[in-house]
C-alpha atoms as a PDB file:
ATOM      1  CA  UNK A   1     -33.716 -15.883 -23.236  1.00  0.00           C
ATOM      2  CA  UNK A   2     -31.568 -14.180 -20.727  1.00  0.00           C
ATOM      3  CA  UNK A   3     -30.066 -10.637 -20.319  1.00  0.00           C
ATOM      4  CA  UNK A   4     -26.588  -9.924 -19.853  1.00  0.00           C
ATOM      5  CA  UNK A   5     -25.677  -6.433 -19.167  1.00  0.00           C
ATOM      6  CA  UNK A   6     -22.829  -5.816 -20.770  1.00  0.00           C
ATOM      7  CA  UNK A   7     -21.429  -2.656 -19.374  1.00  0.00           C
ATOM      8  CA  UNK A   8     -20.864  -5.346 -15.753  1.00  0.00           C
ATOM      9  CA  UNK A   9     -19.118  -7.234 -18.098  1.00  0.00           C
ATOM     10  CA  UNK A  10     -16.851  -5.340 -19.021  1.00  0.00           C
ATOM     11  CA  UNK A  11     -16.736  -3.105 -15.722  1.00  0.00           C
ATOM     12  CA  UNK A  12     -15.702  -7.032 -14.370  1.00  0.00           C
ATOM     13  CA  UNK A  13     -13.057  -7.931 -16.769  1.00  0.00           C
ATOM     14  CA  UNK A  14     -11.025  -4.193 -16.601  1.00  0.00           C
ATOM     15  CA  UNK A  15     -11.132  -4.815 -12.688  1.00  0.00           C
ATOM     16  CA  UNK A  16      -9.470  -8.130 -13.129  1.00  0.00           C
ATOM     17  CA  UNK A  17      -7.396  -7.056 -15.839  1.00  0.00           C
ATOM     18  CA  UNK A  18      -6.465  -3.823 -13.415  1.00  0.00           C
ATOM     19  CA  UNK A  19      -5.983  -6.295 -10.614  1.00  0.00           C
ATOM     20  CA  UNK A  20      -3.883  -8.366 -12.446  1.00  0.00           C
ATOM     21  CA  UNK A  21      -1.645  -5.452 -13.925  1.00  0.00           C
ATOM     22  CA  UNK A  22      -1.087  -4.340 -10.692  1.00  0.00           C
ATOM     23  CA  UNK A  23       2.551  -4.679  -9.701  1.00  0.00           C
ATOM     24  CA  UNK A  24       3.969  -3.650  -6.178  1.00  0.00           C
ATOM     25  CA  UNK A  25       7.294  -2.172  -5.296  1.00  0.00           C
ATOM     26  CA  UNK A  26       9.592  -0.908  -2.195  1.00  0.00           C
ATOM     27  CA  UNK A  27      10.096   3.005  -2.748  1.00  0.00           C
ATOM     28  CA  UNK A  28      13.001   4.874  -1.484  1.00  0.00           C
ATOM     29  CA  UNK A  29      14.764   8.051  -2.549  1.00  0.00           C
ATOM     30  CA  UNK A  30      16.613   6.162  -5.368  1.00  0.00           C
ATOM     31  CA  UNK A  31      12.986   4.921  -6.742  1.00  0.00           C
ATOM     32  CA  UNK A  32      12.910   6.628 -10.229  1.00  0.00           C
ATOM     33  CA  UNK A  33       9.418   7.521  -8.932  1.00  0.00           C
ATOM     34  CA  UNK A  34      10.536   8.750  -5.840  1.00  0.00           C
ATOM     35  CA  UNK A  35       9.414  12.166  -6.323  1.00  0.00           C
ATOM     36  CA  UNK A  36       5.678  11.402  -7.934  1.00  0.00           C
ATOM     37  CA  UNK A  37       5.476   8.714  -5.160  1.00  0.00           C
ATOM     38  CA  UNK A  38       6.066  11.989  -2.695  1.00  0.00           C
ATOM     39  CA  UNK A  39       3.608  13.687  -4.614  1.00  0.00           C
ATOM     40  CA  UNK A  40       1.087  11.150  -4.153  1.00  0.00           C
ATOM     41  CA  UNK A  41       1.099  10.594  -0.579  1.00  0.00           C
ATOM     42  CA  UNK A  42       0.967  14.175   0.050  1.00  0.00           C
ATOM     43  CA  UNK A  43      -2.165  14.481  -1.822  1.00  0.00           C
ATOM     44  CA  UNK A  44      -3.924  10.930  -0.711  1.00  0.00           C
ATOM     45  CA  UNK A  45      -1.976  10.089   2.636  1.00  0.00           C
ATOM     46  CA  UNK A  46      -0.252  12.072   5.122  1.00  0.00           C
ATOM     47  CA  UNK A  47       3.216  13.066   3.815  1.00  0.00           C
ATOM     48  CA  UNK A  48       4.432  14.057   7.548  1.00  0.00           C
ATOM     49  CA  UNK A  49       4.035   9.940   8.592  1.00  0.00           C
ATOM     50  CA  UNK A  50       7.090   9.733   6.665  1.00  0.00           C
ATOM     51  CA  UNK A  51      10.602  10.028   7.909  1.00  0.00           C
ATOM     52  CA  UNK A  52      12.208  11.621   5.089  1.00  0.00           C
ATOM     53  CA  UNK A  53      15.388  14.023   6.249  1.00  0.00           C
ATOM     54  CA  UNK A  54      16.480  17.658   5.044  1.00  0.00           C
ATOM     55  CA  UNK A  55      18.094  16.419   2.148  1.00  0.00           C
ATOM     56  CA  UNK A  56      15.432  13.965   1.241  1.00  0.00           C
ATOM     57  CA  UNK A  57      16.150  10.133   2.179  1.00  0.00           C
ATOM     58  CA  UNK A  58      13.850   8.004   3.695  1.00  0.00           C
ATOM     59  CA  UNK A  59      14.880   6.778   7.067  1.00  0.00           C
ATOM     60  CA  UNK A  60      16.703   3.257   7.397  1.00  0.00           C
ATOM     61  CA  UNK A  61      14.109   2.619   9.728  1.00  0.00           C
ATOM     62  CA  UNK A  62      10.944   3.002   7.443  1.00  0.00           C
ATOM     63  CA  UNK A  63       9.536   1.179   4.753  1.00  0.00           C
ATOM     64  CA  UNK A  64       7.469   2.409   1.830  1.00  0.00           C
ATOM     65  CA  UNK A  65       5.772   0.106  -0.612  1.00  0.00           C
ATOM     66  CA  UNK A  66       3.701   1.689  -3.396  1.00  0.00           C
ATOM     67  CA  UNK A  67       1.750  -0.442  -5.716  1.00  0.00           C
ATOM     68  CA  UNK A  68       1.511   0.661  -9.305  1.00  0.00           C
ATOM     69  CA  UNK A  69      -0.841   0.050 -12.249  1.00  0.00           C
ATOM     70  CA  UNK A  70       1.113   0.595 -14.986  1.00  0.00           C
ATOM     71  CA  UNK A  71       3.034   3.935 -14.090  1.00  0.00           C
ATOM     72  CA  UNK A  72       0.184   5.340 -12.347  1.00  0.00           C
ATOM     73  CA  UNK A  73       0.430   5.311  -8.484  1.00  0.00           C
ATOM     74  CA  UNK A  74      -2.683   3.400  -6.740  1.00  0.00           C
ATOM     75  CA  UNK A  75      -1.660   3.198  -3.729  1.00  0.00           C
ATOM     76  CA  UNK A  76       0.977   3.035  -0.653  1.00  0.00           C
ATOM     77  CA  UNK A  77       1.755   1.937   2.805  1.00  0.00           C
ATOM     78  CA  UNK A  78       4.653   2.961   4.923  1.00  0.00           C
ATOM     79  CA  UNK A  79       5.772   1.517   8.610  1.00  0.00           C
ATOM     80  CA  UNK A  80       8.638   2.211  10.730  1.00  0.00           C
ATOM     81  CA  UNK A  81      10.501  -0.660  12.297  1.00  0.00           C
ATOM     82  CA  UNK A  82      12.490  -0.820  15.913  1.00  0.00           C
ATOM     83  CA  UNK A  83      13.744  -2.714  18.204  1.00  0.00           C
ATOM     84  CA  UNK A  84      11.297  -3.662  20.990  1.00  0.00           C
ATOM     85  CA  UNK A  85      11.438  -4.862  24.478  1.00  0.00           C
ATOM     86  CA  UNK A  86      11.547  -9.030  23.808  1.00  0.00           C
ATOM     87  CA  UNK A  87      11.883  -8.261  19.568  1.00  0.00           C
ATOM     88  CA  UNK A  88      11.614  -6.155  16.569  1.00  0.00           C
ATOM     89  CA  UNK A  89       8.151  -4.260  16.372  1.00  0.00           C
ATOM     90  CA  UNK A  90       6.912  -2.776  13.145  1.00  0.00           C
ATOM     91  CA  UNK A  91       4.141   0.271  13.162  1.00  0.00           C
ATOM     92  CA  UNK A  92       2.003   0.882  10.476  1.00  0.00           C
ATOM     93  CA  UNK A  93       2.762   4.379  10.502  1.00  0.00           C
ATOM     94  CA  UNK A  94       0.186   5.662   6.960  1.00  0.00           C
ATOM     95  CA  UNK A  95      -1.585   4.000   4.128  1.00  0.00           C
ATOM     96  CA  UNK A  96      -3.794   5.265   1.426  1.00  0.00           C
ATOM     97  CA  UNK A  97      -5.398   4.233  -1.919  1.00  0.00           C
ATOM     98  CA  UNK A  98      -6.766   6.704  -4.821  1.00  0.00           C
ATOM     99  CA  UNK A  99     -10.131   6.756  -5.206  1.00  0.00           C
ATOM    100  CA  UNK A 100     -10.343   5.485  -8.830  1.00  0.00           C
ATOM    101  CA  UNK A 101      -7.977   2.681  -7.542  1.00  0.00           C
ATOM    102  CA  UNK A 102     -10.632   1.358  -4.549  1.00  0.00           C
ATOM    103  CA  UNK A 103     -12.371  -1.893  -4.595  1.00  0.00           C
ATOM    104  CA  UNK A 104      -9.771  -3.561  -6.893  1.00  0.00           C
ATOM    105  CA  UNK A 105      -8.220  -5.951  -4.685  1.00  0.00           C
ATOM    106  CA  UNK A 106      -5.052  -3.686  -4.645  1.00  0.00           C
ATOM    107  CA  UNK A 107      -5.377  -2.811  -0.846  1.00  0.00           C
ATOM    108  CA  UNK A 108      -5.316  -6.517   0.383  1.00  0.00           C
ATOM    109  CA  UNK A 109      -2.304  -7.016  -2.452  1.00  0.00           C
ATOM    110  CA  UNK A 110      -0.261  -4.369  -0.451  1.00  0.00           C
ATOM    111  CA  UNK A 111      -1.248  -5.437   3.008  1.00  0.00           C
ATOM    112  CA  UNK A 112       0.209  -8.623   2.424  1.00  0.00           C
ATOM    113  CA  UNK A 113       3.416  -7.458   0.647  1.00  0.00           C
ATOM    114  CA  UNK A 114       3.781  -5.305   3.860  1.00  0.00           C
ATOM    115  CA  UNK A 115       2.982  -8.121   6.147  1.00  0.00           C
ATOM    116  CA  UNK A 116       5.510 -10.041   4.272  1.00  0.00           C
ATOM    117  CA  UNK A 117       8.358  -7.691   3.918  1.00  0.00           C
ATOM    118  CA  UNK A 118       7.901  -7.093   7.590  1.00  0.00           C
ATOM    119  CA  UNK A 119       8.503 -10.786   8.355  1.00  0.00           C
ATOM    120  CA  UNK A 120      11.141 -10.983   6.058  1.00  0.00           C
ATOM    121  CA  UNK A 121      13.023  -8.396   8.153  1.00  0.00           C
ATOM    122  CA  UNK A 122      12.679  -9.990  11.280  1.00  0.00           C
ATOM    123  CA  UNK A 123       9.418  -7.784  12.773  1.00  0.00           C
ATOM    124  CA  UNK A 124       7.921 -10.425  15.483  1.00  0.00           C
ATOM    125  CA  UNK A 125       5.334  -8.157  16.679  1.00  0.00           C
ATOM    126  CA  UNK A 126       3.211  -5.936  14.742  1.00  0.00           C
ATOM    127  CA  UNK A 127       1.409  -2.416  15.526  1.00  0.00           C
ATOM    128  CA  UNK A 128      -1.456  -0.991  13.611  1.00  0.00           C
ATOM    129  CA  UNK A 129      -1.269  -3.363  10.429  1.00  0.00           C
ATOM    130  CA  UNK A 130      -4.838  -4.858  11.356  1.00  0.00           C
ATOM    131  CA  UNK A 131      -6.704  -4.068   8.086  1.00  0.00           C
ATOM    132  CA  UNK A 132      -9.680  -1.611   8.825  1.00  0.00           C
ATOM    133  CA  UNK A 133     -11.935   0.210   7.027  1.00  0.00           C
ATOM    134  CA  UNK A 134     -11.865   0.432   2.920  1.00  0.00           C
ATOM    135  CA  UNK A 135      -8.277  -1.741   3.511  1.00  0.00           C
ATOM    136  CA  UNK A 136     -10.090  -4.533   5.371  1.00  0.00           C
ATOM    137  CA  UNK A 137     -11.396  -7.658   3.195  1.00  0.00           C
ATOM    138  CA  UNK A 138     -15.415  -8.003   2.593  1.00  0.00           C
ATOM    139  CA  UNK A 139     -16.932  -9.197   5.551  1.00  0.00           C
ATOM    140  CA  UNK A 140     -14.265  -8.990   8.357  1.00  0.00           C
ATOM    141  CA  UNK A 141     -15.283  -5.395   9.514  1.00  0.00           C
ATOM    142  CA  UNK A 142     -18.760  -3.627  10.615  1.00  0.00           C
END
């Protein structure tokens, strides 16, 4: 006979059933979660890394994608793009995750939204967006 522990189980199935409810949006001042999204990256990122002006829009020239599990915030990533030299450049400019969130899959989710929404707006050469750290996948850092 063989013993299953139960509580890995379940630990197992919530994290794919967290993974899976995970959903991932561009955030801008309009965002009906604009302001907890603020919140949020104040408290788990650095809220200075983003280019928001006096009266509180985000800059043209920056992105902000937030992924969401259910109407909780999990986690974000902002870059700037501009024009380079030979072609558009985008900078990873801050990222974060909350703790709770970590080890869910969510960071690589949002890396590759990111990746993707830069390519979709033209961004040939990219700054900073190698994943590192808690944000890289298992095994490709030391």
């Amino acid at each position: 006979m063989c013993a299953i522990d139960d509580k890995s189980v379940r630990d197992t199935a919530a994290s794919r059933a967290a993974a899976a409810a995970v959903r991932i949006e561009p955030v801008d001042n309009w965002h009906s979660a604009w302001r907890r999204v603020l919140a949020f990256v104040a408290k788990h990122g650095d809220a200075e890394k983003l280019q928001v002006d006096d009266d509180g829009w985000l800059s043209a020239r920056q992105v902000l994608i937030v992924a969401f599990v259910g109407e909780q915030i999990a986690a974000h990533l902002c870059f700037s793009v501009a024009p380079g030299k030979t072609c558009i450049e985008a900078k990873l400019d801050n990222h974060a995750i909350a703790p709770k969130f970590r080890g869910r899959g969510i960071e690589a989710r949002l890396h590759r939204a990111a990746l993707q929404r830069a390519a979709s707006l033209g961004c040939e050469k990219l700054k900073g967006f190698k994943p590192v750290g808690k944000w890289a996948p298992p095994g490709t850092t030391k």
